[in-house]
Protein backbone atom coordinates (compact mmCIF):
# COMPACT_ATOMS: atom_id res chain seq x y z
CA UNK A 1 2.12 23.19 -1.40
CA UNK A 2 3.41 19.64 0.11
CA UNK A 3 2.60 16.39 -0.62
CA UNK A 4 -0.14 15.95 1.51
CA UNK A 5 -2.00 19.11 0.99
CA UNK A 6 -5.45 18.54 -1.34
CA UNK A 7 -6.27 20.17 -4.88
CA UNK A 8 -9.51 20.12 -5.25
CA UNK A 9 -10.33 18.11 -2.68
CA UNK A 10 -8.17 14.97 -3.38
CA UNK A 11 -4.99 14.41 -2.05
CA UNK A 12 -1.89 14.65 -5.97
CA UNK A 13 -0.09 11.73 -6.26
CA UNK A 14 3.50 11.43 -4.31
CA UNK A 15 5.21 8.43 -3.78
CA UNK A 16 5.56 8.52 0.15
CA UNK A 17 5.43 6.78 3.19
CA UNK A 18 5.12 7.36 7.24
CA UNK A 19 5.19 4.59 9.70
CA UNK A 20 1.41 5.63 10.74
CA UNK A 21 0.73 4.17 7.62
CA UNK A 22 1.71 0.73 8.72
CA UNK A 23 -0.11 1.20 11.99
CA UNK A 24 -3.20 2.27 10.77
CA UNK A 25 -3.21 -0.80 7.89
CA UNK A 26 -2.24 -3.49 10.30
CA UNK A 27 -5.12 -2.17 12.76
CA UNK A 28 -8.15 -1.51 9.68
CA UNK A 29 -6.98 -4.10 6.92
CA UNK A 30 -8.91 -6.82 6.11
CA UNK A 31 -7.20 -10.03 5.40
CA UNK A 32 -8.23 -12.95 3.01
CA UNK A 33 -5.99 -16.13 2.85
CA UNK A 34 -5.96 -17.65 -0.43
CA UNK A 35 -3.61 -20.93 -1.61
CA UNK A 36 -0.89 -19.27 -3.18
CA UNK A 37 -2.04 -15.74 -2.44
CA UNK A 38 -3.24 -13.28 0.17
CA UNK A 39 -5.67 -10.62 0.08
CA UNK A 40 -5.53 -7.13 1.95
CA UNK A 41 -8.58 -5.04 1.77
CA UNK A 42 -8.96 -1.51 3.46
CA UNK A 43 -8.66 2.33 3.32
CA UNK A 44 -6.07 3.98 1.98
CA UNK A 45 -3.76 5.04 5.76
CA UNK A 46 -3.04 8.41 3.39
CA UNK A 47 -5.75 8.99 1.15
CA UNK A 48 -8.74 6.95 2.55
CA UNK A 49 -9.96 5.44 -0.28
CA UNK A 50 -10.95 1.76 -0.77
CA UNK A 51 -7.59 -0.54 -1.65
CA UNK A 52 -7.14 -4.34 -2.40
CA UNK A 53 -3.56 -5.29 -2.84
CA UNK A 54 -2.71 -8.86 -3.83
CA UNK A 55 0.15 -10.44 -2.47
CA UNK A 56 1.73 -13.51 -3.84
CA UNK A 57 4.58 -15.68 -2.83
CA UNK A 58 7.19 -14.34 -5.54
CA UNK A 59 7.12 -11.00 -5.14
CA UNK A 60 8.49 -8.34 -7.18
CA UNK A 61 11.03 -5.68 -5.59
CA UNK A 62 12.55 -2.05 -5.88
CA UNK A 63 14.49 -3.37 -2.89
CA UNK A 64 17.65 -5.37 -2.78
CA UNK A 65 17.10 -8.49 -1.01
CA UNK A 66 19.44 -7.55 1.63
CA UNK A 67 17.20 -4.31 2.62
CA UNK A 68 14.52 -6.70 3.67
CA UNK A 69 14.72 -7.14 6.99
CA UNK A 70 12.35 -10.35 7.51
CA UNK A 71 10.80 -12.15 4.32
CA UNK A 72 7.51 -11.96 6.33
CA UNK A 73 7.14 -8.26 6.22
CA UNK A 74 6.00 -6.90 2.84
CA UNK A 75 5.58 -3.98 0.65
CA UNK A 76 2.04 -2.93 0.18
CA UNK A 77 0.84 -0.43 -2.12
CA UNK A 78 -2.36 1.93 -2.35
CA UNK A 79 -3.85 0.26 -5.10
CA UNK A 80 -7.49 3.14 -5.17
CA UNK A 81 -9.28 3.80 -8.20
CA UNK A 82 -9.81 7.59 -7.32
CA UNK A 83 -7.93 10.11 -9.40
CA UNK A 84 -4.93 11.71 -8.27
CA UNK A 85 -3.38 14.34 -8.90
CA UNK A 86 -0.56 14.44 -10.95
CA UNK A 87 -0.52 10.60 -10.88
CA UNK A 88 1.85 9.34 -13.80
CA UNK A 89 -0.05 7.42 -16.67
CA UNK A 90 -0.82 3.77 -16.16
CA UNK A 91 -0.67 3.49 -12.22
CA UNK A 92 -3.23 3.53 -9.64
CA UNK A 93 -3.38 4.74 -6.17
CA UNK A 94 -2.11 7.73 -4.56
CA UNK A 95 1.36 7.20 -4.46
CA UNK A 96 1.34 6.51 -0.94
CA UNK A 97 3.47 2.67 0.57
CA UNK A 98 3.91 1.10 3.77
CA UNK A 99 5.31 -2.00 4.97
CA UNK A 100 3.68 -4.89 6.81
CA UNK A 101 4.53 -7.87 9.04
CA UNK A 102 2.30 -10.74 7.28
CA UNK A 103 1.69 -13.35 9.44
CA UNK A 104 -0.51 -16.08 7.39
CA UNK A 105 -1.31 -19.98 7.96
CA UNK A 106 1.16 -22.35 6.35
């Protein structure tokens, strides 16, 4: 069975990504601009389930700094409270990551 293949109707946990991801986010995603925050608010590009991700201006990476291409594009995570699979203790979502350009106010 891969990664993407339901059990029981709900997509197990796997830490994975596909550029569609990206382009489905930057086209559904729902963007709230907050002082020293900003809000993104969609579905899931993977599992389709509601998300909120919360990104702030110091932002902690599995990247080295030198991976990032642009400090405007970020990491953004499914964040869903639907069960997964197979999802290790004490995270949410479904596993699933994509990155976005973030283009905010100053």
């Amino acid at each position: 069975m891969g990664d993407d293949e339901p059990v029981a109707g709900v997509l197990p946990y796997a830490e994975v990504t596909d550029e569609a991801y990206a382009v489905r986010a930057a086209a559904d995603f729902t963007v709230r601009q907050f002082e020293f925050a900003v809000q993104l608010s969609g579905r899931c590009p993977r599992c389709d389930h509601p998300t909120t991700s919360m990104l702030v201006d110091a932002l902690y990476r599995r990247d080295s700094p030198a991976a990032v291409p642009d400090a405007d594009y970020r990491t953004v995570l499914c964040e869903c409270e639907a069960d997964h699979p197979a999802r290790p203790a004490g995270l949410r979502g479904c596993g699933a990551h994509w990155t976005l350009r973030l283009e905010v106010e100053a």
